[in-house]
Every structure is written in C-alpha cells, then in structure tokens.
C-alpha atoms as a PDB file:
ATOM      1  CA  UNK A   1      26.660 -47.461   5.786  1.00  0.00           C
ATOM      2  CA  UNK A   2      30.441 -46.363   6.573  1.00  0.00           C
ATOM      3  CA  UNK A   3      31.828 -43.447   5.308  1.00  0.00           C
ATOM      4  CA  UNK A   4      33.242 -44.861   1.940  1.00  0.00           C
ATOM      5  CA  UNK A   5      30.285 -46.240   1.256  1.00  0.00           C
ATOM      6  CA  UNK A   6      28.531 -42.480   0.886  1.00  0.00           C
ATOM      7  CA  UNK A   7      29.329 -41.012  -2.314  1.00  0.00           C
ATOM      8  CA  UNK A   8      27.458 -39.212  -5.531  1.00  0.00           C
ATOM      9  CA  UNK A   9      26.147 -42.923  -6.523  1.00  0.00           C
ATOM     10  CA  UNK A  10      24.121 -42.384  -3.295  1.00  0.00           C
ATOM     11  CA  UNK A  11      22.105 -39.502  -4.473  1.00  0.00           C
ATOM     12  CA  UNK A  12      19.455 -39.855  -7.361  1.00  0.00           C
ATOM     13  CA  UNK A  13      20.354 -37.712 -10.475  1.00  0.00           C
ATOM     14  CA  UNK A  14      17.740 -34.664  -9.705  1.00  0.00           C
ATOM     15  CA  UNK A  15      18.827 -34.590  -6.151  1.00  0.00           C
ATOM     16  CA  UNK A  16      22.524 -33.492  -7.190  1.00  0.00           C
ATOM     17  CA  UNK A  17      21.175 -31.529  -9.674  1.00  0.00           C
ATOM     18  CA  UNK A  18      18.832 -29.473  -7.451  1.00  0.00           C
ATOM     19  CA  UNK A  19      21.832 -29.289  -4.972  1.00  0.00           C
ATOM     20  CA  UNK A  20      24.196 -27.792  -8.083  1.00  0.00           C
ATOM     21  CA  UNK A  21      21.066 -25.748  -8.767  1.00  0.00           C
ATOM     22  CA  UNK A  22      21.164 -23.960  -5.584  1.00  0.00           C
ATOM     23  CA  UNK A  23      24.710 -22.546  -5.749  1.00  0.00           C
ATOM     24  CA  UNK A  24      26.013 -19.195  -6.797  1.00  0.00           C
ATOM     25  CA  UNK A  25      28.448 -19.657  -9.751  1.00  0.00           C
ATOM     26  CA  UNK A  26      32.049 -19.535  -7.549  1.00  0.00           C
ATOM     27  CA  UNK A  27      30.734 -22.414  -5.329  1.00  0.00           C
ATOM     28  CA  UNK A  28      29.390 -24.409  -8.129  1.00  0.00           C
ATOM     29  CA  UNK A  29      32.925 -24.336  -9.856  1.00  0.00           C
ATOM     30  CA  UNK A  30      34.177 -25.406  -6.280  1.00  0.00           C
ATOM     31  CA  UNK A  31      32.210 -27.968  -6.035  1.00  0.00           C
ATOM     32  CA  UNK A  32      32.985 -29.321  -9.674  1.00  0.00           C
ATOM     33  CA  UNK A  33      36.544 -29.421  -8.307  1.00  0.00           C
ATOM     34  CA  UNK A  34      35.628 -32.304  -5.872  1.00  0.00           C
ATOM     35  CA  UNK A  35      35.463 -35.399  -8.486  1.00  0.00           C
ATOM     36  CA  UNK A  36      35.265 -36.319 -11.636  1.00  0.00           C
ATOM     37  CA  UNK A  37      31.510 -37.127 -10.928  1.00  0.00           C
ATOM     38  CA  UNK A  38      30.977 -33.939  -9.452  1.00  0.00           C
ATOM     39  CA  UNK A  39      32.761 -32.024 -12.148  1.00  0.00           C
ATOM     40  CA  UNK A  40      30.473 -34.013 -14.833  1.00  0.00           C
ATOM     41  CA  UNK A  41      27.312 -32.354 -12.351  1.00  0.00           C
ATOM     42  CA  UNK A  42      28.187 -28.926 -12.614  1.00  0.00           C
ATOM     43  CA  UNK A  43      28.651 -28.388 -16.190  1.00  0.00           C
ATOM     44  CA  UNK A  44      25.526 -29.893 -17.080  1.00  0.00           C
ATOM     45  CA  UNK A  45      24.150 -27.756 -19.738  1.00  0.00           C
ATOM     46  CA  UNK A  46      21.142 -27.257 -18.329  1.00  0.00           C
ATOM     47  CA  UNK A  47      22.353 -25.597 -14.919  1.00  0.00           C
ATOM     48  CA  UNK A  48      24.288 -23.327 -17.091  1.00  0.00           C
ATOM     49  CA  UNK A  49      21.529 -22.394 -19.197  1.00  0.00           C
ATOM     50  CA  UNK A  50      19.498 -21.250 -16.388  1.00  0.00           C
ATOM     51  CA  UNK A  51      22.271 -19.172 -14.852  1.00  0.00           C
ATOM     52  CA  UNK A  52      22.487 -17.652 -18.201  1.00  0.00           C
ATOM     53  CA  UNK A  53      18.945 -16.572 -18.284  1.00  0.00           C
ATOM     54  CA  UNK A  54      19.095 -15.160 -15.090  1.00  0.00           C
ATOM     55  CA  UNK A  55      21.812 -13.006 -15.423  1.00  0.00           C
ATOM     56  CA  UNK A  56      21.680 -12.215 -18.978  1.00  0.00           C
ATOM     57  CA  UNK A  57      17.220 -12.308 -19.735  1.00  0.00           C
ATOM     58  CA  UNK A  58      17.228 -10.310 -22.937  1.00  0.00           C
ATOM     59  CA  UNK A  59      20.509 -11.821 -24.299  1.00  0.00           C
ATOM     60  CA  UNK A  60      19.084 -15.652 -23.287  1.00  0.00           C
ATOM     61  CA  UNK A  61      16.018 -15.052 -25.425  1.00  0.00           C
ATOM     62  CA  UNK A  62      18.018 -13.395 -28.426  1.00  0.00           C
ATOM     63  CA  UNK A  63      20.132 -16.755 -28.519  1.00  0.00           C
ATOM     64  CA  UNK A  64      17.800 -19.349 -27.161  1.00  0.00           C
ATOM     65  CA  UNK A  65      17.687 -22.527 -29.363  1.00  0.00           C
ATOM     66  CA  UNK A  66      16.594 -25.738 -28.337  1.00  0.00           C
ATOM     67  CA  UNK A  67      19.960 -27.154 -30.488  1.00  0.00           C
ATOM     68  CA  UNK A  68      22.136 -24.897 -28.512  1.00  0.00           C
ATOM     69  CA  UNK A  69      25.180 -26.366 -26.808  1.00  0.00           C
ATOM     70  CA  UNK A  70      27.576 -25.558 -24.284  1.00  0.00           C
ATOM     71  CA  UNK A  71      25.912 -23.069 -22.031  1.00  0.00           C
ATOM     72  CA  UNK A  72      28.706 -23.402 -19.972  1.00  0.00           C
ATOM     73  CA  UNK A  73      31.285 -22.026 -22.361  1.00  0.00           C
ATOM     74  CA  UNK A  74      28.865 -19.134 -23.601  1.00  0.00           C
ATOM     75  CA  UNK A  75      28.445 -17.823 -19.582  1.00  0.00           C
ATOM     76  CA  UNK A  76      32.093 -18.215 -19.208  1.00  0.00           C
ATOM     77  CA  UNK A  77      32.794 -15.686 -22.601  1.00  0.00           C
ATOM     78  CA  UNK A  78      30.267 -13.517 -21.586  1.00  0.00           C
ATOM     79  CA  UNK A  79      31.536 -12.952 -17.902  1.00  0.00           C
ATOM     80  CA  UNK A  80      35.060 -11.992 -19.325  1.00  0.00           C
ATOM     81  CA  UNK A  81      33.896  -9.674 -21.235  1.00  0.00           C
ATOM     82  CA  UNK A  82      31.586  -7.920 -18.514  1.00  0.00           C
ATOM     83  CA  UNK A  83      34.342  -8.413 -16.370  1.00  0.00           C
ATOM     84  CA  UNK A  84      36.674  -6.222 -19.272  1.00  0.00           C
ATOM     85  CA  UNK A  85      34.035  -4.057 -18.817  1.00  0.00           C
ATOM     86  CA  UNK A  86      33.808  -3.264 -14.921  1.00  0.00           C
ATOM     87  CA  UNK A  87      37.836  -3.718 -15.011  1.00  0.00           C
ATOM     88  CA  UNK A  88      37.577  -0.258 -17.640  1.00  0.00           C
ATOM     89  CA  UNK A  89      35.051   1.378 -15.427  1.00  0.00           C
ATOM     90  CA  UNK A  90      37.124   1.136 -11.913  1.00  0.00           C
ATOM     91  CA  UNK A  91      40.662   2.051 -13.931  1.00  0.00           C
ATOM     92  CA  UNK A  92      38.634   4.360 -14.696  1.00  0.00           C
ATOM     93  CA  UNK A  93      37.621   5.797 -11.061  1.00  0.00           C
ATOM     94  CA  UNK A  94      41.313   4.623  -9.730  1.00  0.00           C
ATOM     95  CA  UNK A  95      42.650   7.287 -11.965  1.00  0.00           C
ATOM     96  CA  UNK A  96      40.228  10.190 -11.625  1.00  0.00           C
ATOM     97  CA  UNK A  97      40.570   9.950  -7.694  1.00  0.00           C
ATOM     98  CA  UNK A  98      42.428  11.572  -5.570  1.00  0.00           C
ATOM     99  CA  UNK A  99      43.398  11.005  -1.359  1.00  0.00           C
ATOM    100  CA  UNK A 100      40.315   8.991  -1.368  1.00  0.00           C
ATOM    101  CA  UNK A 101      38.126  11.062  -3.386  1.00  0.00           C
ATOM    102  CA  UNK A 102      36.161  11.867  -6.537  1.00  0.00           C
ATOM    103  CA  UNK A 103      34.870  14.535  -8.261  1.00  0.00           C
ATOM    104  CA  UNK A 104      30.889  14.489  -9.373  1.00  0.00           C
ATOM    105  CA  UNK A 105      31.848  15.031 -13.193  1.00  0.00           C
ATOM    106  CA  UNK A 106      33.795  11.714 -12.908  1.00  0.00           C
ATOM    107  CA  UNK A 107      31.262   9.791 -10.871  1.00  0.00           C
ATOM    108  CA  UNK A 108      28.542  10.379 -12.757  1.00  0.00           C
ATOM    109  CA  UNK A 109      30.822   9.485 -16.335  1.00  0.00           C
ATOM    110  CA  UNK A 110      31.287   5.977 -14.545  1.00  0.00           C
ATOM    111  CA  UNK A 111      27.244   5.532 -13.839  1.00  0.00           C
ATOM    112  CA  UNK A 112      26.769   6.485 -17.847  1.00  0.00           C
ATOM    113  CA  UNK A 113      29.651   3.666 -18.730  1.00  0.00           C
ATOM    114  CA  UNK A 114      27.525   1.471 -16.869  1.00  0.00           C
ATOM    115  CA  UNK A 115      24.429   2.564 -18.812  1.00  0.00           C
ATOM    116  CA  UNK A 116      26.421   2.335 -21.949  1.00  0.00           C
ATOM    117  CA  UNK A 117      27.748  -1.128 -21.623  1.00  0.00           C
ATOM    118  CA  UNK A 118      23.807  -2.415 -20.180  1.00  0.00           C
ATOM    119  CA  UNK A 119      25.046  -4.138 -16.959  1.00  0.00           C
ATOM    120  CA  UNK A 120      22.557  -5.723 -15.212  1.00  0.00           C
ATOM    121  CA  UNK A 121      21.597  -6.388 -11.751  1.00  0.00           C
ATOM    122  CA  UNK A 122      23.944  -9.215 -11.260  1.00  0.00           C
ATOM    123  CA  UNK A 123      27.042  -7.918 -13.469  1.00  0.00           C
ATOM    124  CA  UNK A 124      27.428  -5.124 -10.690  1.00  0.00           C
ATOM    125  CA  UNK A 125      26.538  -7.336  -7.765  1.00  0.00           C
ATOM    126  CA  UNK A 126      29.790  -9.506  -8.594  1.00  0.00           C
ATOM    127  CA  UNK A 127      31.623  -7.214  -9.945  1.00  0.00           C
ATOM    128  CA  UNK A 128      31.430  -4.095  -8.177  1.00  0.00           C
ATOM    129  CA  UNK A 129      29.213  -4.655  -5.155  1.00  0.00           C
ATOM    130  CA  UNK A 130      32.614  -6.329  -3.737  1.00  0.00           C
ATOM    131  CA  UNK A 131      34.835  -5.838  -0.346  1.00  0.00           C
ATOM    132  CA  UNK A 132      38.179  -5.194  -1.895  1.00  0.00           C
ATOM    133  CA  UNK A 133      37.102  -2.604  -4.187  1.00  0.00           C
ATOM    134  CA  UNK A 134      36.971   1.017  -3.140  1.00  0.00           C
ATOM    135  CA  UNK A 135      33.617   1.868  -1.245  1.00  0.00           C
ATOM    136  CA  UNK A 136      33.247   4.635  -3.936  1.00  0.00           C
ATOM    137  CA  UNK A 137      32.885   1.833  -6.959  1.00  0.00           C
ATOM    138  CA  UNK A 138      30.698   0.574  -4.187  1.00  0.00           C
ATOM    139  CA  UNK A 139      28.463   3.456  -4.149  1.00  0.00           C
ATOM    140  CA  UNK A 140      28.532   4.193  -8.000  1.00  0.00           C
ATOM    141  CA  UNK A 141      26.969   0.092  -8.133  1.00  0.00           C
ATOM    142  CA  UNK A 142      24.330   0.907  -5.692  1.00  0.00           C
ATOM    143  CA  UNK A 143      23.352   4.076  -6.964  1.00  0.00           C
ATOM    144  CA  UNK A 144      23.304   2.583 -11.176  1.00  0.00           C
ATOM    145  CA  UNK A 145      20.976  -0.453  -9.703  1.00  0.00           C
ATOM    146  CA  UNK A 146      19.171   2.043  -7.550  1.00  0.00           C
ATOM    147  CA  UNK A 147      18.633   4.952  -9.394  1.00  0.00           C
ATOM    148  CA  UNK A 148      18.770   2.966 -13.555  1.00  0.00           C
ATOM    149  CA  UNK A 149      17.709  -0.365 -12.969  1.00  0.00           C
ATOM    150  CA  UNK A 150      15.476   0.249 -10.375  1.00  0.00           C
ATOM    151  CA  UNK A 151      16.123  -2.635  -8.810  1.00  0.00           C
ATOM    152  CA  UNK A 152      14.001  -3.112  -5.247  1.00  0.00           C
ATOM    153  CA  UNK A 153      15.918  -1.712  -2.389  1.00  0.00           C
ATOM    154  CA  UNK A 154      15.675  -5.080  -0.009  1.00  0.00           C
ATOM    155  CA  UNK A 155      17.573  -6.824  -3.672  1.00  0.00           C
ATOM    156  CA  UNK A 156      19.971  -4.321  -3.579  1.00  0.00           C
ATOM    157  CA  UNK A 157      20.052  -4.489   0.609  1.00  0.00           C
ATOM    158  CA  UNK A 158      21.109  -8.144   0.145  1.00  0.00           C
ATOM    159  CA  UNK A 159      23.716  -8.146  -1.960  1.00  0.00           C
ATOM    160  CA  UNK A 160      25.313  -5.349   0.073  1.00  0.00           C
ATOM    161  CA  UNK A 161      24.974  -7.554   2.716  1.00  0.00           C
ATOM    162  CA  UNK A 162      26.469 -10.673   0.529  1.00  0.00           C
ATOM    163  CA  UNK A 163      29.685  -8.540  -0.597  1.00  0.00           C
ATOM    164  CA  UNK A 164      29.891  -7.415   3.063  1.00  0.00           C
ATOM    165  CA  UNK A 165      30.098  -3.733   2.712  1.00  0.00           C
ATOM    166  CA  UNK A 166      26.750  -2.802   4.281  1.00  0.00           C
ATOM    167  CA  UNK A 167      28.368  -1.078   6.512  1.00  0.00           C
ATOM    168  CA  UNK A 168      30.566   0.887   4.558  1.00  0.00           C
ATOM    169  CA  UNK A 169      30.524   4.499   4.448  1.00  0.00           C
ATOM    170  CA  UNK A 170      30.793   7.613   2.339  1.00  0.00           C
ATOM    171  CA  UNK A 171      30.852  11.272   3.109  1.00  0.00           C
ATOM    172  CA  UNK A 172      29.569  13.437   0.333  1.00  0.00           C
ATOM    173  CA  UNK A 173      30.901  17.441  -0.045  1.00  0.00           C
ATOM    174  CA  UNK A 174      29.765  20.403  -1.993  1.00  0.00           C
ATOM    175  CA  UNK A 175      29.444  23.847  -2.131  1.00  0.00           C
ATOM    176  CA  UNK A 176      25.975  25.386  -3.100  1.00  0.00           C
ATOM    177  CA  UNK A 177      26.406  28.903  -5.072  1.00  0.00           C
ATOM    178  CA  UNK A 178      25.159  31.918  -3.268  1.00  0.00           C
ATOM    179  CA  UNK A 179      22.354  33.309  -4.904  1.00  0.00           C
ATOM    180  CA  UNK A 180      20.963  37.512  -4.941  1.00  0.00           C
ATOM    181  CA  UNK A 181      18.690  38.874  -2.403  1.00  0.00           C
ATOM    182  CA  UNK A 182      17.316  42.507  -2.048  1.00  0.00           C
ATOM    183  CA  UNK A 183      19.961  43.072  -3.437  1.00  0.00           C
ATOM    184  CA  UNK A 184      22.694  41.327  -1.954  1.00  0.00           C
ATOM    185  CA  UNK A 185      24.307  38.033  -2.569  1.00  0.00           C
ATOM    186  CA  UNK A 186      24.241  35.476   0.074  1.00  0.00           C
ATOM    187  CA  UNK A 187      27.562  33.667   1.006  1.00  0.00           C
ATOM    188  CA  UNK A 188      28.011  30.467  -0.867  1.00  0.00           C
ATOM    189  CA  UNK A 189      27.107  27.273   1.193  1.00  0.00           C
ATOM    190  CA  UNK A 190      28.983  24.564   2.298  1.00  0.00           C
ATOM    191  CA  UNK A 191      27.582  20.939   3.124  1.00  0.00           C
ATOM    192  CA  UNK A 192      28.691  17.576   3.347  1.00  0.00           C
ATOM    193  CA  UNK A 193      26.545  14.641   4.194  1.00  0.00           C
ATOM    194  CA  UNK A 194      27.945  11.147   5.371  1.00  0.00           C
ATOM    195  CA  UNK A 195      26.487   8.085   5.465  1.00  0.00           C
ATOM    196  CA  UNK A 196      26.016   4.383   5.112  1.00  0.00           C
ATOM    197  CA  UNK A 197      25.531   2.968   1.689  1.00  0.00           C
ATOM    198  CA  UNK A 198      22.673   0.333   3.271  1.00  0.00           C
ATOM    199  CA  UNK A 199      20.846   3.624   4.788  1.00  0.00           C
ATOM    200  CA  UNK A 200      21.343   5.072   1.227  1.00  0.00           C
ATOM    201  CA  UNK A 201      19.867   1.845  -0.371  1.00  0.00           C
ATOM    202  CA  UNK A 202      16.384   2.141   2.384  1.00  0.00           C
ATOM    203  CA  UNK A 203      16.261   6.762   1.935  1.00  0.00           C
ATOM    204  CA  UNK A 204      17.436   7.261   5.766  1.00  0.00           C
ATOM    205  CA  UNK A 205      19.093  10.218   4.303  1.00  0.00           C
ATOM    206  CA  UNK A 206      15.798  11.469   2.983  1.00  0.00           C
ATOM    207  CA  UNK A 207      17.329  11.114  -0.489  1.00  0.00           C
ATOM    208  CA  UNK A 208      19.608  13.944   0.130  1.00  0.00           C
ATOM    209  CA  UNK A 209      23.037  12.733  -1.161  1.00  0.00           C
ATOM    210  CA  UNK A 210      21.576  10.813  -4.379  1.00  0.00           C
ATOM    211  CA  UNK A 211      19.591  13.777  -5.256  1.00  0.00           C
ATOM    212  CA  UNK A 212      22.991  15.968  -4.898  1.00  0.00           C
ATOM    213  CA  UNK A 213      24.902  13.493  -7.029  1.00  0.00           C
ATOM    214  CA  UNK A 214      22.484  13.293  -9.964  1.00  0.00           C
ATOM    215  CA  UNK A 215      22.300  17.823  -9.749  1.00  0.00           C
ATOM    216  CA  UNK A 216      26.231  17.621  -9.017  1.00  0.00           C
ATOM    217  CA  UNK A 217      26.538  18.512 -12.395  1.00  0.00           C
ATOM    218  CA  UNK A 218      24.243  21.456 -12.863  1.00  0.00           C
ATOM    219  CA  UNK A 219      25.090  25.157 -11.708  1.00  0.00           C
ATOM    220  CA  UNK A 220      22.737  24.720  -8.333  1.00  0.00           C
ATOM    221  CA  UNK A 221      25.963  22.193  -6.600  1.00  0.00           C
ATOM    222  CA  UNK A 222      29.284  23.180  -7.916  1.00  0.00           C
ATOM    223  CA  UNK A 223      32.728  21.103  -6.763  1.00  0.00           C
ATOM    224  CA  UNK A 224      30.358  18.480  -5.307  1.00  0.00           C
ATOM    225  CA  UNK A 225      33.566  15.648  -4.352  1.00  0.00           C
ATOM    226  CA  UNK A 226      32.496  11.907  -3.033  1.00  0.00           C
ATOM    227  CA  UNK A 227      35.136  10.902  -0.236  1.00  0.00           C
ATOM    228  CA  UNK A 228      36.011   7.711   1.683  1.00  0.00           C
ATOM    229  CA  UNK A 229      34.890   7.353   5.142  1.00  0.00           C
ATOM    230  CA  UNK A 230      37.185   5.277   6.851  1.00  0.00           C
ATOM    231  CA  UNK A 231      35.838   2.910   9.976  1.00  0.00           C
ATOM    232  CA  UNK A 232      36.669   3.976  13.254  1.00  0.00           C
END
C-alpha cells in the first residue's frame, strides 16, 4: 500500500474514534483541522459529551438528556465563560501586585473567587496551571485544587508537570508579631520560606508556607507578601 493509498477510509469507525478519544481538547481541534473527514471525527457528539462530563460532572448530570444535541457547541460556551472567569481572577492579581509580589489579603480574595465561581479540577489546570502566566496565579491554582478541591497530590503533580512549571518557584515573607513574656515583649519575627510549587504539591515544606497563607490573614502573621522567585 503506497502512501496515498493510507487515509481515514483505512481505519474502521471506532478505531478513529478511540484515537479522537484519547486527545486533550487543543489537539483534538488540531486534528479536526486535517480534513474534512477528520473534522467530521472530532465533533462527533459523543466525544464531546464525554469531555463535558469530565470536566463539568455535576453540570453534565443537571443537563443530561438522551435528545440533547450539539455537545460540541455547549463545551465550547461553557469554556468562554470559565475562561471570562479566570481572565477576572488574574486582572485581578495583575493589578493587586506589585515588583513581583502580592499581598496575603489579595491572594487569598483570588482563592475565594475561585470558590465562588466553582472551578473545577480541570478549569484551573488549563487555565491557570499554565507557563505564561505569573508563577503566583500558578500557586493560587495549586493551592485552590490542593487545599478546596482536594484533589490527590500526584493529579495535581501531573498537571504541573503538563503546564511545565514544576519547577517554578515562590518565596513566601512575613512578619510574626512579638508577643509578652515576664513581662517583656519579644521582638517581632521575620521569616520567609521559598520553595518549589511541586515540593509544595508532595508537603516537602512540612506544610509550612500553605499553613502561613491560609493564617496570613489573622493577627498571628501580619504583612505576610507572596514574591516571584526568579530561575537562576
């Protein structure tokens, strides 16, 4: 068989369909670029359906009918407006920072939005677990899916690994108030913790900077600031 002999005819129905199947959604829309026959493939309403219901469970079953049509068009509206969303959320932290940093009052405001809006697993794994984005909207995705969803740390591992910013880095700064002994008050204390955000995801740091982060805004860590670590 030469070359132009091998083409979609070739492959049995299910085959192409378990090969669309396999796909993340930006490849599958590349893929429905290659031919008309191709394109045809990878809107199948069924393949859309099932992305749907994977990324969106408790929405799926609120709309599921077995007369529902274009699945395709409904994932399509729905990822705009998540991606409204996350676009909101990192104006948002663009605006509160400041030389690379931000403070704890604003960090944790952009975890609630997240909250608030009910992102899942997968809205903040392509839209904020991403390389061009600051490492800070970085962090504040690992630590909603971390510390909210609960999501398993090797899930979470993985996509940090997918977006390629495992190895990113943050640095985290606060001062702890100085409290009265015998009376006399011990000098405030100054710490700062940096790290990776994959030894974050696995507790390297003991749990340390989360657990400062979620108290940042209490009276026991005052002016608690996340900064940007840059790579050597």
């Amino acid at each position: 068989m030469n070359q132009s002999d091998y083409s979609y005819s070739t492959l049995p129905n299910d085959i192409a369909l378990k090969i669309a199947s396999s796909l993340e959604v930006p490849d599958l829309s590349s893929l429905g670029c290659c031919s008309r026959v191709w394109r045809e493939i990878c809107r199948s309403d069924c393949l859309w359906e099932s992305l749907v219901k994977e990324r969106w469970p408790l929405l799926y079953e609120a709309v599921k009918d077995p007369n529902f049509k274009d699945w395709r068009g409904f994932y399509v509206k729905q990822h705009e407006e998540k991606k409204g969303q996350a676009d909101s959320v990192i104006n948002l932290v663009e605006q509160c920072s400041e030389s690379d940093s931000l403070k704890v009052i604003d960090y944790l405001h952009a975890i609630r939005c997240l909250k608030t809006m009910q992102f899942g697993f997968r809205d903040v794994q392509m839209l904020l677990l991403k390389q061009k984005l600051n490492v800070l909207l970085n962090l504040i995705g690992l630590h909603y899916c971390l510390n909210i969803l609960q999501v398993p740390a090797f899930c979470i591992t993985e996509a940090l690994r997918s977006g390629k910013i495992v190895d990113q880095r943050v640095c985290v700064k606060w001062r702890q108030p100085g409290r009265w002994f015998n009376g006399f008050r011990i000098r405030d204390g100054y710490h700062s913790r940096c790290v990776y955000l994959k030894d974050l995801v696995m507790g390297e740091d003991d749990g340390e900077v989360l657990t400062v982060l979620e108290r940042g805004a209490t009276r026991e860590f005052l002016r608690v600031q996340v900064f940007v670590v840059n790579s050597p």
